[in-house]
N, C-alpha and C. Protein backbone atom coordinates (compact mmCIF):
# COMPACT_ATOMS: atom_id res chain seq x y z
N UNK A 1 -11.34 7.96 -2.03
CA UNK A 1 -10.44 7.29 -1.11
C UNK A 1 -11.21 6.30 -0.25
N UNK A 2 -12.50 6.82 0.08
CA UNK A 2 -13.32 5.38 0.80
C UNK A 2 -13.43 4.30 0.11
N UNK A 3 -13.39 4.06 -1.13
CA UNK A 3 -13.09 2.79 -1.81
C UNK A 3 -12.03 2.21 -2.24
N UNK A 4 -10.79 2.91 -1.86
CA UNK A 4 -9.46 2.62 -2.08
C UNK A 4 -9.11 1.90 -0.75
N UNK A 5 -9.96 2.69 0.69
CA UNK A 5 -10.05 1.95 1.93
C UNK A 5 -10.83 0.54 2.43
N UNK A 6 -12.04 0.24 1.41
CA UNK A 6 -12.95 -0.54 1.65
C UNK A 6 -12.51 -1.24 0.70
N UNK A 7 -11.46 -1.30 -0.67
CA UNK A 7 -11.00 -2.57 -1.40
C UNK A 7 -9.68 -3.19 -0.19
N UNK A 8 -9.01 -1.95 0.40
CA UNK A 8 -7.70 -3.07 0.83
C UNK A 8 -8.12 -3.18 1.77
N UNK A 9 -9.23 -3.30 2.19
CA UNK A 9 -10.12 -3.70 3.75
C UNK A 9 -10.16 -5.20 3.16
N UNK A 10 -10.89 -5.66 1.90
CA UNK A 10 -11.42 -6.84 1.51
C UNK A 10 -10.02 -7.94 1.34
N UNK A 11 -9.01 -7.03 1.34
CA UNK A 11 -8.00 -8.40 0.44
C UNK A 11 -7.35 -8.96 1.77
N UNK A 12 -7.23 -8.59 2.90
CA UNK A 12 -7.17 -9.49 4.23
C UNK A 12 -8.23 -8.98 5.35
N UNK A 13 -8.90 -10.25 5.52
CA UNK A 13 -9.61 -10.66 6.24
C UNK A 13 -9.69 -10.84 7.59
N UNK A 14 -8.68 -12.16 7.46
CA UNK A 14 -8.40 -12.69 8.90
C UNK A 14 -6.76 -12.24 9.31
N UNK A 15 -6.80 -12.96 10.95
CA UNK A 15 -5.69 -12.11 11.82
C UNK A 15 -4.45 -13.06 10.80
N UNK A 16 -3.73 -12.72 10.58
CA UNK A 16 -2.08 -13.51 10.22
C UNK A 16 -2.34 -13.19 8.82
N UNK A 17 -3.09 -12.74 7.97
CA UNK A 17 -2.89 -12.67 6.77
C UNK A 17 -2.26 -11.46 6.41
N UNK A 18 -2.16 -11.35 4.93
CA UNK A 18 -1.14 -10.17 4.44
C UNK A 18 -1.15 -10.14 3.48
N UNK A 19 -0.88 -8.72 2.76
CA UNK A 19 -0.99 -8.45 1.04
C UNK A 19 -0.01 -7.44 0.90
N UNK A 20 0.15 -7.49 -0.77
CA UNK A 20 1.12 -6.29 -0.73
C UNK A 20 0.17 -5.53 -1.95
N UNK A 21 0.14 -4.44 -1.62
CA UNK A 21 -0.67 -3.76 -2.74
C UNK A 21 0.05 -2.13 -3.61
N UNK A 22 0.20 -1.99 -4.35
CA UNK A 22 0.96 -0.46 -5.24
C UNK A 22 0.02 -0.25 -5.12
N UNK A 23 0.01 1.41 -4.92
CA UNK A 23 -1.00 2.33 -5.38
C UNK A 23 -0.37 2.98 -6.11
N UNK A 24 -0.82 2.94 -7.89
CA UNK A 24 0.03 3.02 -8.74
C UNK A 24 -0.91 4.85 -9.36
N UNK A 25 -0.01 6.05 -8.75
CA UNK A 25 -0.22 7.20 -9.09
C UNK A 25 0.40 8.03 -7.95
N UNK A 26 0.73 9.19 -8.47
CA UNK A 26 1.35 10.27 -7.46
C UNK A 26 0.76 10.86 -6.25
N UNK A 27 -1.06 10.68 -6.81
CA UNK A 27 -1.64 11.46 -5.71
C UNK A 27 -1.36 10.78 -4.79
N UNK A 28 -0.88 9.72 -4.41
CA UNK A 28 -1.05 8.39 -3.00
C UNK A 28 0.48 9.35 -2.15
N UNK A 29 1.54 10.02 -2.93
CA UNK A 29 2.05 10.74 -2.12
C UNK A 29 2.28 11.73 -1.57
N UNK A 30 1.02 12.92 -2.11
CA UNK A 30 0.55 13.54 -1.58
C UNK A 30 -0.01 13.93 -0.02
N UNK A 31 0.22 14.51 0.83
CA UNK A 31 -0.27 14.49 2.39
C UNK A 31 -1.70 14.30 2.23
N UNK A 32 -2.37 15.73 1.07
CA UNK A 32 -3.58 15.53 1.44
C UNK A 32 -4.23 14.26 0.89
N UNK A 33 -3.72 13.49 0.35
CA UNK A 33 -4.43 12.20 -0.21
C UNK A 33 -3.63 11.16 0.65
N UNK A 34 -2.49 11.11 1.88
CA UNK A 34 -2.49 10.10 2.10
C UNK A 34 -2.93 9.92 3.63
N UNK A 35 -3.34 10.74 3.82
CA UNK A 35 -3.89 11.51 5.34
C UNK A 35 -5.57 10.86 5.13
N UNK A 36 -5.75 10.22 4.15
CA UNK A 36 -7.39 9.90 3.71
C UNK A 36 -7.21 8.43 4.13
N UNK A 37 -5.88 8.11 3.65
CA UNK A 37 -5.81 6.32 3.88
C UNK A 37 -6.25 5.57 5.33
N UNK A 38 -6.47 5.03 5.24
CA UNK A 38 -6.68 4.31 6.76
C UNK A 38 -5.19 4.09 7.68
N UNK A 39 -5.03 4.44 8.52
CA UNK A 39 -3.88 4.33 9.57
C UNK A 39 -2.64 3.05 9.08
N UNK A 40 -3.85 1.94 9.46
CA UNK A 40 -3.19 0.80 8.68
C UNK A 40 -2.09 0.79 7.24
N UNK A 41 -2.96 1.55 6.45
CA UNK A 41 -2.27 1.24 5.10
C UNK A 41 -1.62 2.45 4.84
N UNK A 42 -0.39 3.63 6.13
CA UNK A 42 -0.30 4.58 5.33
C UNK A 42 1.47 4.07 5.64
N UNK A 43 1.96 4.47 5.07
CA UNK A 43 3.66 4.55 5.83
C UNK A 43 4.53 3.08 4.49
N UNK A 44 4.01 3.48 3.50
CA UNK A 44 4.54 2.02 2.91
C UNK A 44 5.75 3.01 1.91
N UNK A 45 6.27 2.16 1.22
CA UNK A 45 7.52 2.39 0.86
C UNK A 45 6.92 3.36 -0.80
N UNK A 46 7.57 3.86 -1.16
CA UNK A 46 7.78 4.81 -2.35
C UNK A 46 8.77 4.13 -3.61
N UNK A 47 7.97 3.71 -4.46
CA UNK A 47 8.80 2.63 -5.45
C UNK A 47 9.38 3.86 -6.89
N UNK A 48 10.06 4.54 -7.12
CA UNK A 48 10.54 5.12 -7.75
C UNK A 48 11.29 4.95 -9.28
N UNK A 49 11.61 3.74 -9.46
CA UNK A 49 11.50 3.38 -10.60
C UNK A 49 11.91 1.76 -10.77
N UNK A 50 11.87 1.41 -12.15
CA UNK A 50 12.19 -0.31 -12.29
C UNK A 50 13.03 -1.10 -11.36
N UNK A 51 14.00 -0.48 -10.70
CA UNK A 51 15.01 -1.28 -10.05
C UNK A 51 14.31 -1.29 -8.49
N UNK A 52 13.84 -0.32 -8.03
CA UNK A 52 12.76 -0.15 -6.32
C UNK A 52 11.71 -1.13 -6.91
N UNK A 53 11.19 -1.37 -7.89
CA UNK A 53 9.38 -2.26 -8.05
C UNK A 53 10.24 -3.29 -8.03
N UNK A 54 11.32 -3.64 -9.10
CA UNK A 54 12.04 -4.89 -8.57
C UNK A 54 12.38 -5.35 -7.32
N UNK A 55 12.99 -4.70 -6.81
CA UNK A 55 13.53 -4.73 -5.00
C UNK A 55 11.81 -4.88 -4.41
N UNK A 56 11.14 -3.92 -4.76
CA UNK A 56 9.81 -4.30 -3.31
C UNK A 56 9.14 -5.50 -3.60
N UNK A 57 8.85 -6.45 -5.03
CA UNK A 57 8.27 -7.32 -5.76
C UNK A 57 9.29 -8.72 -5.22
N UNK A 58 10.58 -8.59 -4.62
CA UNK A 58 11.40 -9.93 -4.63
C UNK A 58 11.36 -9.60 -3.19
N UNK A 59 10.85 -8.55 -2.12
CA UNK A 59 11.43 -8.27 -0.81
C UNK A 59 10.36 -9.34 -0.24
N UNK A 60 10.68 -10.10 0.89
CA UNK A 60 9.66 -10.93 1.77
C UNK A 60 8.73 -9.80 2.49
N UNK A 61 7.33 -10.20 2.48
CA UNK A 61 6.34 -9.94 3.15
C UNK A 61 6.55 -9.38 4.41
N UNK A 62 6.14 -8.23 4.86
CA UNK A 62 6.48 -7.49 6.45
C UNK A 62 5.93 -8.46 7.47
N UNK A 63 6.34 -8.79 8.58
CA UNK A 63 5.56 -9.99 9.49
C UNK A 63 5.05 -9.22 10.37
């Protein structure tokens, strides 16, 4: 998990930027694996099948 923290550390940088990233596996909804994530990156949405990846993939960026 420290390198799952230190890659989505790298993909924004600076203040105003933004990414959207899947963590594509079950353990990410797990407590004890999401209690590892950094504060920042925990609380994101749960994509459940083709029609949710559709919906989160067309949804605008959180501001």
């Amino acid at each position: 998990m420290t390198k799952v923290n230190q890659a989505l550390g790298r993909l924004v940088r600076a203040p105003g930027q933004r990414a959207r990233v899947l963590l594509h596996c079950r353990r990410f909804l797990e407590p004890s694996y999401a209690e590892l994530l950094a504060p920042e990156y925990r609380g994101g949405v749960q994509v459940a099948d083709d029609l949710a990846l559709a919906a989160w993939l067309g949804a605008p960026p959180p501001a």
